[in-house]
N, C-alpha and C. Protein backbone atom coordinates (compact mmCIF):
# COMPACT_ATOMS: atom_id res chain seq x y z
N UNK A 1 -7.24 2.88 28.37
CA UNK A 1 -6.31 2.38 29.37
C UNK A 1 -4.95 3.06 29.21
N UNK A 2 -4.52 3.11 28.01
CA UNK A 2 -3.19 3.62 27.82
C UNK A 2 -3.14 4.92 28.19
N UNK A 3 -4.42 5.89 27.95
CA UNK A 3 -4.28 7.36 28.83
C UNK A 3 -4.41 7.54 29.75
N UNK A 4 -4.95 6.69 30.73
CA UNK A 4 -5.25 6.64 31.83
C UNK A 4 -3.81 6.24 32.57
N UNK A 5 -3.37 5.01 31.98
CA UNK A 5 -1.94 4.97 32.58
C UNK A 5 -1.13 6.24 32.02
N UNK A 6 -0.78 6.79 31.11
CA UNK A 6 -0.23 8.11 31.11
C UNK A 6 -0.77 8.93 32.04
N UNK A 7 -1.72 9.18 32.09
CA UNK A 7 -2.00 10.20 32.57
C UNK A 7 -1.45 10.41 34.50
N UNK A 8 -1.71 8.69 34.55
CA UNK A 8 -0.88 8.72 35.83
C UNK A 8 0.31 8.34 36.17
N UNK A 9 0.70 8.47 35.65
CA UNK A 9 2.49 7.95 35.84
C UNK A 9 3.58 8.81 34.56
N UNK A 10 2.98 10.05 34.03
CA UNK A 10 3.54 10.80 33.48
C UNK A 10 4.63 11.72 34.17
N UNK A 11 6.22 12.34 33.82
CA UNK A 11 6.11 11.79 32.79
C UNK A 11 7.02 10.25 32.85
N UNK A 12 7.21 9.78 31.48
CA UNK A 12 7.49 8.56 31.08
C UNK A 12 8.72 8.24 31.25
N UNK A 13 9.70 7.81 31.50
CA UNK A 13 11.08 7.76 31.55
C UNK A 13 11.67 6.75 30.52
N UNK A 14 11.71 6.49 29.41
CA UNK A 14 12.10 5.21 29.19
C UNK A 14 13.41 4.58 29.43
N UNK A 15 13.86 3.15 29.17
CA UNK A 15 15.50 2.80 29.21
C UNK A 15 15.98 1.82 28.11
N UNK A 16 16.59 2.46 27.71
CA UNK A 16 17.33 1.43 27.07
C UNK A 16 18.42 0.20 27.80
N UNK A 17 17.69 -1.12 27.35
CA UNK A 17 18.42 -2.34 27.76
C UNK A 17 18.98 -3.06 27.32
N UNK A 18 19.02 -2.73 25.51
CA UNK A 18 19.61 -3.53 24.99
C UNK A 18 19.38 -4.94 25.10
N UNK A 19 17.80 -5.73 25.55
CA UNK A 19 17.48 -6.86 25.82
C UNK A 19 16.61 -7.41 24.62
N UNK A 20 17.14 -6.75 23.43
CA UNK A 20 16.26 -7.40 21.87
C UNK A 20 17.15 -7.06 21.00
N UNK A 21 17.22 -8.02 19.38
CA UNK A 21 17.65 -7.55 18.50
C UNK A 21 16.73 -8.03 16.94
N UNK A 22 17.42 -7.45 16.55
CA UNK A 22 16.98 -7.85 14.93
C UNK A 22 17.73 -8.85 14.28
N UNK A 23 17.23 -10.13 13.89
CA UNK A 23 18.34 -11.39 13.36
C UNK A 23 17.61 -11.55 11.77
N UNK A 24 18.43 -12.06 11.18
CA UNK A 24 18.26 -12.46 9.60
C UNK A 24 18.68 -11.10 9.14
N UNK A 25 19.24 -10.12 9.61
CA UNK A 25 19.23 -8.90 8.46
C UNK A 25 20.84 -8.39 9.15
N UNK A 26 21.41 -7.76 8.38
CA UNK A 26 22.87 -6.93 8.47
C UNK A 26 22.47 -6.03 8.56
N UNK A 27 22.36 -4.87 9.41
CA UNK A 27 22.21 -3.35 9.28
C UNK A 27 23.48 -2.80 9.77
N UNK A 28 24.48 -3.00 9.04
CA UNK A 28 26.05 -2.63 9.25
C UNK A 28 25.94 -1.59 8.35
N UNK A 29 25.73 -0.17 8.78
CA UNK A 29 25.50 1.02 8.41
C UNK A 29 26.77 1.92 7.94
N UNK A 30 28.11 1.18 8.73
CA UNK A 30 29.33 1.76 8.32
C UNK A 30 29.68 1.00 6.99
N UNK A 31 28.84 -0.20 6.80
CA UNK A 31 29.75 -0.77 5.69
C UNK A 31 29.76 -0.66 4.47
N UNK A 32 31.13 -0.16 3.66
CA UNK A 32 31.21 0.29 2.65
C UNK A 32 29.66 -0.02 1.37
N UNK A 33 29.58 -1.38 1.30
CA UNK A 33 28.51 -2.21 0.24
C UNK A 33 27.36 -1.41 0.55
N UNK A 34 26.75 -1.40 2.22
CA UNK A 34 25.45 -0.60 1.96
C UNK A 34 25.27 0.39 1.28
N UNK A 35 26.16 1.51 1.48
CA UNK A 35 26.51 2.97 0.39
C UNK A 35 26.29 2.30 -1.59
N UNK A 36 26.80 1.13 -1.54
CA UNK A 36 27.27 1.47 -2.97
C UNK A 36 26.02 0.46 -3.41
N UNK A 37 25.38 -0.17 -2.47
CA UNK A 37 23.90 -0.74 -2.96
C UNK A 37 23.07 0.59 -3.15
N UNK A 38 23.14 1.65 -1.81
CA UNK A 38 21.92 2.73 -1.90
C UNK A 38 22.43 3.45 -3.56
N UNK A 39 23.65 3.53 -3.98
CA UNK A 39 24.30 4.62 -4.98
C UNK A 39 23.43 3.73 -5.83
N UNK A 40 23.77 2.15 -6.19
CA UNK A 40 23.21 1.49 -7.45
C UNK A 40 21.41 1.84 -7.58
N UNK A 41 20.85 1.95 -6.33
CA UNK A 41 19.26 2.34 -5.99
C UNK A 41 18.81 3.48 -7.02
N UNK A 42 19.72 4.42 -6.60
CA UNK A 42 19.61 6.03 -6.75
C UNK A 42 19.75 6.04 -8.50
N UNK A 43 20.97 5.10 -8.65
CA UNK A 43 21.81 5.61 -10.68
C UNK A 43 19.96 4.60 -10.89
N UNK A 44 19.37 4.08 -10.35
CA UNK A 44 18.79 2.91 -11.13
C UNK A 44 19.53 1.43 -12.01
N UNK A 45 20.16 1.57 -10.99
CA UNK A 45 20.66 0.30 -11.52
C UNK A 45 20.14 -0.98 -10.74
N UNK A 46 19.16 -0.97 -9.58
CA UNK A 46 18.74 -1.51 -8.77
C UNK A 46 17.00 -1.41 -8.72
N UNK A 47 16.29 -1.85 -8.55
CA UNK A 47 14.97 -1.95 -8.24
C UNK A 47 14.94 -1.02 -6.73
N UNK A 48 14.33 -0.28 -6.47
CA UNK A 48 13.66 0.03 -5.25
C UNK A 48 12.86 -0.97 -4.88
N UNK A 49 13.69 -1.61 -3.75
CA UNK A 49 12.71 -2.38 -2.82
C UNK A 49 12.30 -2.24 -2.25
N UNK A 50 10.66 -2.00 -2.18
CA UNK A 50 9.73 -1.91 -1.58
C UNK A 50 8.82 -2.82 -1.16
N UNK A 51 9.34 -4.40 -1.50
CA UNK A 51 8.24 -5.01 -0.33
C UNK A 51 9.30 -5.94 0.51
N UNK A 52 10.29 -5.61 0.22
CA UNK A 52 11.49 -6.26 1.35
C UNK A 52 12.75 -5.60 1.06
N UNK A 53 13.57 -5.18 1.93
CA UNK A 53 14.75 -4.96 2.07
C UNK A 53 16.16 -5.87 1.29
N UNK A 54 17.08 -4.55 0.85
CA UNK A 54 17.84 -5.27 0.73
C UNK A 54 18.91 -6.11 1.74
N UNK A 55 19.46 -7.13 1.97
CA UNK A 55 20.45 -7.17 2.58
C UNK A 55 21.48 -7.81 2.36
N UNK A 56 23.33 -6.78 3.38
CA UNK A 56 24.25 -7.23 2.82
C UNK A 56 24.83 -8.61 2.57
N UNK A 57 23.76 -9.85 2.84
CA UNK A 57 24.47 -10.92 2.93
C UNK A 57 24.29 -11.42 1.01
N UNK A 58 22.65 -10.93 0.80
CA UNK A 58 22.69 -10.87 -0.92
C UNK A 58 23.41 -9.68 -1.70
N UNK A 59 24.66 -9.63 -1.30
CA UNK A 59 25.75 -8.81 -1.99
C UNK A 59 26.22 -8.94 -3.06
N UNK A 60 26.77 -9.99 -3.21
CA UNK A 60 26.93 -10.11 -4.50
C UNK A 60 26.11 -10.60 -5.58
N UNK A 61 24.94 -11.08 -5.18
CA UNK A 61 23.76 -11.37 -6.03
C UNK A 61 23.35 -10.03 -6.77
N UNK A 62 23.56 -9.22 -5.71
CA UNK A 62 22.67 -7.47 -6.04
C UNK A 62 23.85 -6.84 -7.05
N UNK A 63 25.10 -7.41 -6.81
CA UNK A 63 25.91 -6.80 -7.34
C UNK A 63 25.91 -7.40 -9.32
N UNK A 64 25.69 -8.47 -9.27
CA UNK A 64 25.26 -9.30 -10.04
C UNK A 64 24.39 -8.64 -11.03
N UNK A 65 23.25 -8.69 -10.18
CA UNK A 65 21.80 -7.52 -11.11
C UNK A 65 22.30 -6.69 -11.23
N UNK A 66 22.88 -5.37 -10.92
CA UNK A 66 23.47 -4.55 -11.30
C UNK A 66 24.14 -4.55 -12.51
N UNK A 67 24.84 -5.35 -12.30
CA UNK A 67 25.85 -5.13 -13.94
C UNK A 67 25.38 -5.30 -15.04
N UNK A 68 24.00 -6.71 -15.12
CA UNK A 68 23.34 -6.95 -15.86
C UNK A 68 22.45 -5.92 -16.17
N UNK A 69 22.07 -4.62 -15.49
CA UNK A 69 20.96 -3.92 -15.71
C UNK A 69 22.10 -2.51 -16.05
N UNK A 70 23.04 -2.70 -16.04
CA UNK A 70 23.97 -1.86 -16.75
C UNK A 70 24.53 -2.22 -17.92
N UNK A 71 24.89 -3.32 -18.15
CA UNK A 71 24.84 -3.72 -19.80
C UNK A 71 23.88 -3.72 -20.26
N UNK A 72 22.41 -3.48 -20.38
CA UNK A 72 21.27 -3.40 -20.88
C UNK A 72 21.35 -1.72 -21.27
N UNK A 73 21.99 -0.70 -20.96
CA UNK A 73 21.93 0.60 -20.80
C UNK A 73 23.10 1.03 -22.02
């Protein structure tokens, strides 16, 4: 079905409407903390999270683990 509708109504135009978002998560990409969570990722001072995201609202929690996993060092 889906090639069949491509195939006839190609090509595709899409639009952006800005009629959805993403809630429970901060993806404030300018903000300073995300940088210095990804830096703590990178030194290992952070777990790579891989079965959930970090986010900036657990900031200072993360910031928290951090220090603790830097006095261990």
């Amino acid at each position: 079905m889906l090639v069949e509708y491509f195939e006839q109504n190609s090509p595709v135009a899409p639009s952006v409407d800005n009629n959805w978002r993403i809630t429970g998560i901060d993806l404030s990409e300018d903000d300073p903390r995300r940088a210095e969570i990804i830096e703590l990722i990178n030194g290992g001072y952070l777990p790579v999270p891989y079965e959930e995201s970090y986010n900036l609202a657990d900031y200072d929690a993360l910031m928290e683990k951090a220090a603790e996993n830097k006095a261990k060092r």
